[in-house]
N, C-alpha and C. Protein backbone atom coordinates (compact mmCIF):
# COMPACT_ATOMS: atom_id res chain seq x y z
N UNK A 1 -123.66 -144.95 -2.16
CA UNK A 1 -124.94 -144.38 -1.91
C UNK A 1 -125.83 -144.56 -3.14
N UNK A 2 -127.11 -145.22 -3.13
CA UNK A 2 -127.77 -145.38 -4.20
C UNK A 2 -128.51 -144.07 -4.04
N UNK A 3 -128.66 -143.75 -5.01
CA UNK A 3 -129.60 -142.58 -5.87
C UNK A 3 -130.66 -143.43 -6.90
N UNK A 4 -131.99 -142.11 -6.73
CA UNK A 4 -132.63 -142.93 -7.61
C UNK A 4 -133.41 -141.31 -8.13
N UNK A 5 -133.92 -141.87 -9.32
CA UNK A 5 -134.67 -141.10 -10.52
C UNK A 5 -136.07 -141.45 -10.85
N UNK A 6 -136.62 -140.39 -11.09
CA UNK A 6 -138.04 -140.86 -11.30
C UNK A 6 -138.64 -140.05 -12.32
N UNK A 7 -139.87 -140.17 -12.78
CA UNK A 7 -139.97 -138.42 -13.55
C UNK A 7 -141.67 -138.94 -14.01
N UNK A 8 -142.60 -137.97 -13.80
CA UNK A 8 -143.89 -138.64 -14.01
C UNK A 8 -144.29 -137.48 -15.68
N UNK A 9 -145.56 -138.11 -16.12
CA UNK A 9 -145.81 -137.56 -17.19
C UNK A 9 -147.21 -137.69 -17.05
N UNK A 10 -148.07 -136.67 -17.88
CA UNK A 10 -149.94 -136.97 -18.38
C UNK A 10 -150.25 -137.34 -19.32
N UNK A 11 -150.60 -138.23 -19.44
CA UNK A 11 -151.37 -139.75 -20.66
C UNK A 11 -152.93 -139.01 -20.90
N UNK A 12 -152.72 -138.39 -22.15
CA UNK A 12 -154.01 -137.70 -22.40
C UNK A 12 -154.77 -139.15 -22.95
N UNK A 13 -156.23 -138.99 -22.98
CA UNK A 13 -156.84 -140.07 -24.40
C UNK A 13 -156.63 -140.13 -25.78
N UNK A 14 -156.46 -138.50 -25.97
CA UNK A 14 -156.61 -138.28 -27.36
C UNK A 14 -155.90 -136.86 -27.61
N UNK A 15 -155.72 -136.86 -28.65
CA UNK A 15 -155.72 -135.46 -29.13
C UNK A 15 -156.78 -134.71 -29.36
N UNK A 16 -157.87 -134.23 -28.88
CA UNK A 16 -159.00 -133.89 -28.27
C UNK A 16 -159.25 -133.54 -26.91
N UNK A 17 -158.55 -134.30 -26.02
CA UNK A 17 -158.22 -133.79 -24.74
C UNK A 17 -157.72 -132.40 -24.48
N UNK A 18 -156.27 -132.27 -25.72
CA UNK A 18 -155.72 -130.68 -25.15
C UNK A 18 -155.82 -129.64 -25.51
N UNK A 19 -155.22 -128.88 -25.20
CA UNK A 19 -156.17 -127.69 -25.60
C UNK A 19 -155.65 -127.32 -27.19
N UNK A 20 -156.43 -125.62 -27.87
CA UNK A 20 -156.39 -125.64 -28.79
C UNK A 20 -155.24 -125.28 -29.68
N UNK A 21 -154.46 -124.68 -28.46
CA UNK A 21 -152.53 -124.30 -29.26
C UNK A 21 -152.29 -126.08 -29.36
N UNK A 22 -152.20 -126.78 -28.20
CA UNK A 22 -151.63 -128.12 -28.48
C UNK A 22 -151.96 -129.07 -29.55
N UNK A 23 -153.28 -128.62 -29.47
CA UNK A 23 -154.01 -129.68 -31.13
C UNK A 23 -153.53 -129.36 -32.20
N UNK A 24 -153.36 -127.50 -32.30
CA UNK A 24 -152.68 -127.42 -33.58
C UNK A 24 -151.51 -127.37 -33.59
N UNK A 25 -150.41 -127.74 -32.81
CA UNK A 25 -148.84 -128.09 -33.14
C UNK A 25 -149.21 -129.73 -33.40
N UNK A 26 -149.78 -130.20 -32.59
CA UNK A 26 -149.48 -132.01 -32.80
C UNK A 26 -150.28 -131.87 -34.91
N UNK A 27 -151.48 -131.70 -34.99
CA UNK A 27 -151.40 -131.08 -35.74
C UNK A 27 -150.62 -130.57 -37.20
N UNK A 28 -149.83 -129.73 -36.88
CA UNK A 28 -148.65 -129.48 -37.76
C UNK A 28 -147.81 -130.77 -37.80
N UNK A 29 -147.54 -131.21 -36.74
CA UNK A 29 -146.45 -132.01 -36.12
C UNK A 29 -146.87 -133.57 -37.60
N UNK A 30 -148.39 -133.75 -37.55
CA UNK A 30 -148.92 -134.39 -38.31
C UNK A 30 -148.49 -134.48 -39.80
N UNK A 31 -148.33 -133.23 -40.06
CA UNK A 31 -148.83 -132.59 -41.60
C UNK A 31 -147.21 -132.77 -41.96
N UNK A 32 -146.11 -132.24 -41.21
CA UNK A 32 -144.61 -132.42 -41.15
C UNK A 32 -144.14 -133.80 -41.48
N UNK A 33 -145.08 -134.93 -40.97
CA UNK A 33 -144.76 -136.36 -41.10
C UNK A 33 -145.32 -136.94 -42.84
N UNK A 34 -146.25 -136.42 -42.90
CA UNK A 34 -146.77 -136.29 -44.50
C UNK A 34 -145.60 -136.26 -45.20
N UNK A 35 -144.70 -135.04 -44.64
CA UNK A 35 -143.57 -134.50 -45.77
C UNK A 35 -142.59 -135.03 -45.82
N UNK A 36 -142.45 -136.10 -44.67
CA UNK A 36 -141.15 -136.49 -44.94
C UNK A 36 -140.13 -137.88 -45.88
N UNK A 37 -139.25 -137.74 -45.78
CA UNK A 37 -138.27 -138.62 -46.71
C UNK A 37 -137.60 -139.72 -45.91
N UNK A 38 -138.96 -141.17 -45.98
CA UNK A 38 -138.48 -142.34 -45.58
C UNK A 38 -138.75 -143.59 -46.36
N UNK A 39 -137.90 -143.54 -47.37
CA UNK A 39 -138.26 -144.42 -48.42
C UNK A 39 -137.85 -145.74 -48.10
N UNK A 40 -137.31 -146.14 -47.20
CA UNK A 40 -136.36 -147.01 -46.45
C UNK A 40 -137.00 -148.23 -45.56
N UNK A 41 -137.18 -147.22 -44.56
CA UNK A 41 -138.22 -147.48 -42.93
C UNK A 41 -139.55 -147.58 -43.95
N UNK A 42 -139.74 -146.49 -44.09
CA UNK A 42 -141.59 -146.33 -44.33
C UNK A 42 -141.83 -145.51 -42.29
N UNK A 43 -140.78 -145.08 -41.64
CA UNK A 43 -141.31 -144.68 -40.14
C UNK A 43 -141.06 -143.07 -40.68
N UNK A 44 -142.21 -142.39 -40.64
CA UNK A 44 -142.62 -140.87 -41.23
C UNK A 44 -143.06 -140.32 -39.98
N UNK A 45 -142.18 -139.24 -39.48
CA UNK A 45 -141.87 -138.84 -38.19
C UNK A 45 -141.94 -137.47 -38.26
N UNK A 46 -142.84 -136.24 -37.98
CA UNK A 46 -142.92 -134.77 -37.88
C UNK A 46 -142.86 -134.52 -36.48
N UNK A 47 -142.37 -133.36 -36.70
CA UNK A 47 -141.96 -132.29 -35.25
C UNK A 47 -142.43 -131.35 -35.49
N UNK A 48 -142.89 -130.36 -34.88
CA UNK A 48 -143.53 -128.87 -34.74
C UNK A 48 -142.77 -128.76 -33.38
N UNK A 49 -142.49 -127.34 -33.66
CA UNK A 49 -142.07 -126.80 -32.21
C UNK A 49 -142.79 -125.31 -32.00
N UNK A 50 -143.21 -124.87 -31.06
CA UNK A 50 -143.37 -123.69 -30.79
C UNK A 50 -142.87 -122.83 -29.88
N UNK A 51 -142.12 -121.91 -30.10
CA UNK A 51 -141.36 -120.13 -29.82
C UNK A 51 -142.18 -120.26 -29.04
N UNK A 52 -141.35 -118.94 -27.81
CA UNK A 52 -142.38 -118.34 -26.83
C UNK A 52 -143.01 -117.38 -27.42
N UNK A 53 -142.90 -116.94 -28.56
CA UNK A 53 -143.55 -115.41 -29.62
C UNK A 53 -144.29 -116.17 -30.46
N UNK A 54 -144.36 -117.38 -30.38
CA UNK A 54 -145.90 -118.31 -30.74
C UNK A 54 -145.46 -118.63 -32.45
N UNK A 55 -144.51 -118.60 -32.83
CA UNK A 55 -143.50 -119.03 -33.94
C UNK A 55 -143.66 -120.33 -33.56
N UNK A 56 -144.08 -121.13 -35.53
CA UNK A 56 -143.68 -122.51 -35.36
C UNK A 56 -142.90 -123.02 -36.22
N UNK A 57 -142.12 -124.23 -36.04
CA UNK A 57 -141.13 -124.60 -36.91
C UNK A 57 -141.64 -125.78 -37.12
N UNK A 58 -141.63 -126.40 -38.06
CA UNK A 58 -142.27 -128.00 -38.41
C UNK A 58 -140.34 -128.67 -39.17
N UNK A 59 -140.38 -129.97 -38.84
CA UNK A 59 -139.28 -130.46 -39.25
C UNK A 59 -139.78 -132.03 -39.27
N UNK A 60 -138.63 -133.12 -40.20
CA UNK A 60 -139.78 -134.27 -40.47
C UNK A 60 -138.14 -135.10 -40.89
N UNK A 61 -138.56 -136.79 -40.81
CA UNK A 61 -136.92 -137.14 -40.72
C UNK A 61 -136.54 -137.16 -42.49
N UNK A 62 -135.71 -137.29 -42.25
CA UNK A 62 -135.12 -137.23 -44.30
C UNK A 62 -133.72 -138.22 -44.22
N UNK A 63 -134.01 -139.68 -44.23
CA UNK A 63 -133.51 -140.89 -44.60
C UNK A 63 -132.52 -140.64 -45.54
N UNK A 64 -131.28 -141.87 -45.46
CA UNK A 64 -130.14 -141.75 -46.18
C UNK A 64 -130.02 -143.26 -46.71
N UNK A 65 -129.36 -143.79 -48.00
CA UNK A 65 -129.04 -144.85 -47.58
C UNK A 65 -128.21 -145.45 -46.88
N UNK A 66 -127.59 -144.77 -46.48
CA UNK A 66 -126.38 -144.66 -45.58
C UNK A 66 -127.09 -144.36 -44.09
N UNK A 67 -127.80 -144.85 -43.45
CA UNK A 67 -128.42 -144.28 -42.62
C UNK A 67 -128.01 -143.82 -41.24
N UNK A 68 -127.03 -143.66 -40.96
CA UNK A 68 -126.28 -142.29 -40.01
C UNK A 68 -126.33 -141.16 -40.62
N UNK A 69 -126.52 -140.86 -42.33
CA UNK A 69 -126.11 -139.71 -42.29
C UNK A 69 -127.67 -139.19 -42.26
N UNK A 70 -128.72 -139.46 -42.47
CA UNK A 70 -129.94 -139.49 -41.84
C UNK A 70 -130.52 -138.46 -40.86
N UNK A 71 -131.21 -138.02 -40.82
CA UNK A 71 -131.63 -136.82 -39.92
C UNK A 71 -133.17 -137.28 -39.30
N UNK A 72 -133.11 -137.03 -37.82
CA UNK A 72 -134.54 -137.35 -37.24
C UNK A 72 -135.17 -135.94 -37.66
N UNK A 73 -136.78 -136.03 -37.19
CA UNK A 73 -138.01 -135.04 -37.64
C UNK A 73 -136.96 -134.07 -36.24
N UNK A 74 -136.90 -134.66 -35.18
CA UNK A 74 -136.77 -133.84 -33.54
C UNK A 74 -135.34 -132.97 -33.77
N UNK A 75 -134.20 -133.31 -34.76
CA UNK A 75 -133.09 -132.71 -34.91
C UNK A 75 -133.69 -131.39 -36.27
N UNK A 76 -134.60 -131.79 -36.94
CA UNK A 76 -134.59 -131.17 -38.45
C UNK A 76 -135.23 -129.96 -38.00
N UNK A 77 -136.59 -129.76 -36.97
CA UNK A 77 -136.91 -128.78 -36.54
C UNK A 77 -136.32 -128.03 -35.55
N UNK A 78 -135.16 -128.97 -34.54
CA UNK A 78 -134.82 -127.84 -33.99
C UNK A 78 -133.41 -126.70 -34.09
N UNK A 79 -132.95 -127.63 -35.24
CA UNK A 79 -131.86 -127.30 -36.21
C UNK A 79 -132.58 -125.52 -37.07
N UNK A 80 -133.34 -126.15 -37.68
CA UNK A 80 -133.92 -125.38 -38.12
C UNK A 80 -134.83 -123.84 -37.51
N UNK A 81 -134.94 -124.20 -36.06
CA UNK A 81 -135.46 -122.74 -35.62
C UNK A 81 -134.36 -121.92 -34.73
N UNK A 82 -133.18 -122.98 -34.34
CA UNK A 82 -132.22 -122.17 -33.97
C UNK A 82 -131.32 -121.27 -35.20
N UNK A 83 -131.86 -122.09 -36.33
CA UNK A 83 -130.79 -121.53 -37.48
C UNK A 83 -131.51 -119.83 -37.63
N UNK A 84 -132.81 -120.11 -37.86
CA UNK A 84 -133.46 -118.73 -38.32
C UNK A 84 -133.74 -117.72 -37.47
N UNK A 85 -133.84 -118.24 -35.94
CA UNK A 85 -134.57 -117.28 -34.69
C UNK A 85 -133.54 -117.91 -33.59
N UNK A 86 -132.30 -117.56 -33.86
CA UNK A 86 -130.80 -118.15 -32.69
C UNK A 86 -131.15 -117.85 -31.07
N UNK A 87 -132.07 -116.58 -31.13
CA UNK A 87 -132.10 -116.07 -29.62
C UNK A 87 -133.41 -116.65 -29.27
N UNK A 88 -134.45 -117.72 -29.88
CA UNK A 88 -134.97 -117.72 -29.19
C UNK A 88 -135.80 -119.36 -28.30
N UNK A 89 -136.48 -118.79 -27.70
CA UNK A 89 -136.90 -120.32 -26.46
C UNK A 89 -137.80 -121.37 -27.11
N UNK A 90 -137.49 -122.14 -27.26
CA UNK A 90 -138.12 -123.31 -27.41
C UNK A 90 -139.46 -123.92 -26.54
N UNK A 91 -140.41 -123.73 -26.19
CA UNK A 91 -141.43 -123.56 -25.31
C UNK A 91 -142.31 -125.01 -25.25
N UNK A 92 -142.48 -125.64 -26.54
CA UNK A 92 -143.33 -127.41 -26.57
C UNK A 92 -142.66 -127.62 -27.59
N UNK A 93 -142.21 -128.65 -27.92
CA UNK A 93 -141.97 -129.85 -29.28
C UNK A 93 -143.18 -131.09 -29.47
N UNK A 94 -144.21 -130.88 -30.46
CA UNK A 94 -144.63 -132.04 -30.52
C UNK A 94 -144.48 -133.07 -31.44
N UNK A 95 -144.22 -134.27 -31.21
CA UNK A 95 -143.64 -135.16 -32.13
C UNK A 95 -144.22 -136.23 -32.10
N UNK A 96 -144.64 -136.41 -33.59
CA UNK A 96 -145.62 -137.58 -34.49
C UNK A 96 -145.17 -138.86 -35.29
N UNK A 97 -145.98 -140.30 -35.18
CA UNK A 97 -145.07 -140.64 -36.06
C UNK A 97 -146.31 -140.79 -36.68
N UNK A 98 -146.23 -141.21 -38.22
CA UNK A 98 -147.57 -141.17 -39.30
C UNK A 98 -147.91 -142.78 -39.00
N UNK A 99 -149.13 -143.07 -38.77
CA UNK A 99 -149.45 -144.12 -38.50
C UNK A 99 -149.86 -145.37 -37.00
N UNK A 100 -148.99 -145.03 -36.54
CA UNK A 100 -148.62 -145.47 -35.16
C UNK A 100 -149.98 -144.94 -34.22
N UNK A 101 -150.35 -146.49 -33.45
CA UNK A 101 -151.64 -145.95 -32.13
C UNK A 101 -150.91 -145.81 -30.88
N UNK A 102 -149.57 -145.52 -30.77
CA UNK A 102 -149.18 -145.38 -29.82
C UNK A 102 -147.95 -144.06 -29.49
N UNK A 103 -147.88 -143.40 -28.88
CA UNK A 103 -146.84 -142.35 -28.62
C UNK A 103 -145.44 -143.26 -28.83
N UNK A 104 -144.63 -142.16 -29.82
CA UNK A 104 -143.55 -143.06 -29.88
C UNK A 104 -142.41 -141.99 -28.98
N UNK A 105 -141.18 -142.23 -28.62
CA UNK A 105 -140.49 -141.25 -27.70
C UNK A 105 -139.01 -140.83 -28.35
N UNK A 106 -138.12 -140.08 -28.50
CA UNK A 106 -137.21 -139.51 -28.61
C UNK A 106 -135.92 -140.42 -29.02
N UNK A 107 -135.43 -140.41 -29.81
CA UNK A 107 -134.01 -141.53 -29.69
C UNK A 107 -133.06 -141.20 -28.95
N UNK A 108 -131.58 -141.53 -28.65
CA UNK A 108 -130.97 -141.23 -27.75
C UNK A 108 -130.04 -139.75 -28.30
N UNK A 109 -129.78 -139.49 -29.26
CA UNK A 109 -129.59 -138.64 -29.79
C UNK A 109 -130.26 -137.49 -29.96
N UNK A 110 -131.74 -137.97 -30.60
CA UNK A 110 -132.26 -136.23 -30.52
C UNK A 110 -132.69 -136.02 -28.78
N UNK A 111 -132.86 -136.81 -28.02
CA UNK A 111 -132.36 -136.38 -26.42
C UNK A 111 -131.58 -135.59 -26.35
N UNK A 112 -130.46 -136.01 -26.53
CA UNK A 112 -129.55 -135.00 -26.31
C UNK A 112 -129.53 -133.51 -26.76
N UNK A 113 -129.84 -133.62 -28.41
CA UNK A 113 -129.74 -132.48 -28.71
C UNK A 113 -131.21 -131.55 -28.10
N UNK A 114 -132.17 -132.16 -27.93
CA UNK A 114 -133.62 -131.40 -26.91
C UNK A 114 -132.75 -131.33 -25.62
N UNK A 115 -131.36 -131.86 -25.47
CA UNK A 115 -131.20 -131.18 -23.79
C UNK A 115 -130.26 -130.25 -23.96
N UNK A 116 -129.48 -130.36 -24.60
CA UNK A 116 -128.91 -128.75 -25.30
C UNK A 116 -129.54 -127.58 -25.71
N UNK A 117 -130.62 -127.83 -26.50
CA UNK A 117 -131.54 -126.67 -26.48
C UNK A 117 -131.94 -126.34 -24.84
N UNK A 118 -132.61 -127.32 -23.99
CA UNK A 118 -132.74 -126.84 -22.41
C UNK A 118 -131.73 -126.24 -22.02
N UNK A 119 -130.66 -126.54 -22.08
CA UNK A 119 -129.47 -125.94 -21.46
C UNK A 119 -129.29 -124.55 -21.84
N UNK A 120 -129.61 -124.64 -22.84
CA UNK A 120 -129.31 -123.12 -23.91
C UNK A 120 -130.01 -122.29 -23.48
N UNK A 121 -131.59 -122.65 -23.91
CA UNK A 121 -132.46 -121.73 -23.04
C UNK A 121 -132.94 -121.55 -21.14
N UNK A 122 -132.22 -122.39 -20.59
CA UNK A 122 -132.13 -122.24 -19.34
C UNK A 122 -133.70 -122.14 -19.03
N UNK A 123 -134.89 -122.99 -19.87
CA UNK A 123 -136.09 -122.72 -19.31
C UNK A 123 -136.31 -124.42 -19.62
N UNK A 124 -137.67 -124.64 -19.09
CA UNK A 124 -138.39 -126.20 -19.55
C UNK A 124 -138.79 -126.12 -21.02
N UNK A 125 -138.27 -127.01 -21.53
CA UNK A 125 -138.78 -127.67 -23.07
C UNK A 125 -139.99 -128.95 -22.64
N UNK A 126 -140.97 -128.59 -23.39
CA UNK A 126 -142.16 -129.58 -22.67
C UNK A 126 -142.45 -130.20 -24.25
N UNK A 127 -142.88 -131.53 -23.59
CA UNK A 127 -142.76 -132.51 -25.53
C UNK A 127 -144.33 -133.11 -24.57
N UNK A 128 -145.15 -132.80 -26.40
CA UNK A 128 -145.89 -133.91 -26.64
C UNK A 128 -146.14 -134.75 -27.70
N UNK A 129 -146.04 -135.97 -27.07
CA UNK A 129 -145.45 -137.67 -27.78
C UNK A 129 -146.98 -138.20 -28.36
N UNK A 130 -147.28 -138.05 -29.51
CA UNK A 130 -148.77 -137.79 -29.90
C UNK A 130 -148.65 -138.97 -30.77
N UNK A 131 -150.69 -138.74 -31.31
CA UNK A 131 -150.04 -140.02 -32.13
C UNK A 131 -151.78 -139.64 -33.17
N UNK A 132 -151.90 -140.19 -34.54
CA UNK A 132 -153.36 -139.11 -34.81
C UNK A 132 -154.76 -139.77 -33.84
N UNK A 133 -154.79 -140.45 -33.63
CA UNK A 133 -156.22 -140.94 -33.23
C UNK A 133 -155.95 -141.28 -31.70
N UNK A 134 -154.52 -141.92 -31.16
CA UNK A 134 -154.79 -142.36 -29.60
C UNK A 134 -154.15 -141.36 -28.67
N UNK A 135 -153.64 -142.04 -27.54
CA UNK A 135 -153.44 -140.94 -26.88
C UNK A 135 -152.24 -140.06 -26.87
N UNK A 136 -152.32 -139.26 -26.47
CA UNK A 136 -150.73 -138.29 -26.36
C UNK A 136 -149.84 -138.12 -24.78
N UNK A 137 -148.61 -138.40 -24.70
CA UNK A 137 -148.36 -138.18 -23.65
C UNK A 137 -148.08 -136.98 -23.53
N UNK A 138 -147.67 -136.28 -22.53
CA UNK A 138 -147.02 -134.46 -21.97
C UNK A 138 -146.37 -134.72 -21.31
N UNK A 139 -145.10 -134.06 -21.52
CA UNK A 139 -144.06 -134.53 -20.47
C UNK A 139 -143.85 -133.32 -20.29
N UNK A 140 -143.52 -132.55 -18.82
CA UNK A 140 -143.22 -131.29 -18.62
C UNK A 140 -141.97 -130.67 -18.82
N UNK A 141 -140.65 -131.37 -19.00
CA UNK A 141 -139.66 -130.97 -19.51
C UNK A 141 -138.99 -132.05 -20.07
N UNK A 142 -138.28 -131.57 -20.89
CA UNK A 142 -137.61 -132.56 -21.97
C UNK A 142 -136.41 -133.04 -20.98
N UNK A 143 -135.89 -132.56 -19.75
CA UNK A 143 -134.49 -133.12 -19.48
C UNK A 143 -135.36 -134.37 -18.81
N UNK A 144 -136.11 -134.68 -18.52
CA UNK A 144 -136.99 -135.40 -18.09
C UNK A 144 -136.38 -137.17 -18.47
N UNK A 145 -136.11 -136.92 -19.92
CA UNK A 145 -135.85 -138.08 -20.89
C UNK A 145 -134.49 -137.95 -21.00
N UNK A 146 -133.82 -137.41 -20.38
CA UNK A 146 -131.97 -138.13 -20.04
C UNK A 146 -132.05 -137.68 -18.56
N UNK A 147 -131.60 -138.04 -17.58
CA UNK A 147 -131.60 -137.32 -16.46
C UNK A 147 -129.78 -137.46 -16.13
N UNK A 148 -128.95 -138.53 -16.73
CA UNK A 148 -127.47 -137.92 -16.69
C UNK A 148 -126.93 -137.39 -18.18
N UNK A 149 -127.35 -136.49 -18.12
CA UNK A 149 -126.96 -136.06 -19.50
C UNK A 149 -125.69 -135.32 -19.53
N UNK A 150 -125.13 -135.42 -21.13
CA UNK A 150 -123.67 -134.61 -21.25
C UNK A 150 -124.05 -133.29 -21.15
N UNK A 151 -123.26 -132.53 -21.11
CA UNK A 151 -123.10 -131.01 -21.25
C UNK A 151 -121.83 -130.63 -21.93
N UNK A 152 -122.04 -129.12 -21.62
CA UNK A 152 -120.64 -128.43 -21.58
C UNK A 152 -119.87 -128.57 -20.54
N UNK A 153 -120.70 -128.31 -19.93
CA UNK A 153 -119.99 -128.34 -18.30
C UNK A 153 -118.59 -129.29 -18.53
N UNK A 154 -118.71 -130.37 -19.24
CA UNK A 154 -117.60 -131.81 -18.82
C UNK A 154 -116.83 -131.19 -19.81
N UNK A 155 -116.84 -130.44 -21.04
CA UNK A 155 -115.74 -129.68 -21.75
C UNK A 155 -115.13 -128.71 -21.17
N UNK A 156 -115.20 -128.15 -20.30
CA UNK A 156 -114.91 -127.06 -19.50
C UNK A 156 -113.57 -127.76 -18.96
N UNK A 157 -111.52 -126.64 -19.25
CA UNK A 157 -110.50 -127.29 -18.99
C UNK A 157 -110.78 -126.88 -17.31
């Protein structure tokens, strides 16, 4: 039996299009990519996330030469707001890369770990894939971007 998958998203013009919580996470999301440690790439990548209690976490990638041991911007912030605020929901992630006219999207890894946070919080994680001057995409939930994803579930004896 074939099965099939689909998943649609909104292609803003700009960051100007959304509204004024979203401008200022992409925004942050911006200012996070400033900070980060890619002496390597030169690809300077910020995340902002925002709490449902309107808490934000900014996180940005920090390069290795060894580069597995390497950390994306999308793992550093959400590492980071489960570390300090464990109980709480993850509500938008927006994620920047410094430079780039085009929305860049998730690797296969911090996927995963944005679908563990979904799982965790049992609500929609909504990402916007921004960029400073062109357009931004919105995707309404992050499981959106794995649709067979691992779980716990498959650890379960």
């Amino acid at each position: 039996m074939e099965k099939e998958f689909r998943f649609s998203y909104i292609q803003h013009k700009s960051v100007d299009a959304l509204n004024e919580a979203d401008q200022e996470l992409l925004h942050a999301a911006e200012q996070a990519a400033e900070r980060a440690y890619a002496p390597y790439s030169n690809f300077h990548v910020g995340a902002a996330l925002r709490l449902a209690d309107g808490t934000v976490v900014t996180g940005n990638n920090q390069e290795n030469a060894s580069f597995p041991a390497g950390t994306c911007a999308e793992r550093t912030a959400l590492h980071a707001a489960m570390s300090l605020y464990p109980a709480a929901t993850v509500t938008t992630m927006a994620i920047l890369v410094k430079g780039q006219e085009r929305p860049v999207s998730p690797c296969g890894v911090c996927r995963q770990a944005l679908m563990e946070q979904r799982t965790r919080q049992q609500v929609p994680l909504r990402l916007l894939l921004g960029t400073s001057k062109g357009p931004v995409l919105e995707v309404s939930d992050a499981s959106s971007l794995l649709p067979l994803a691992f779980d716990g579930s498959f650890l379960q004896g």
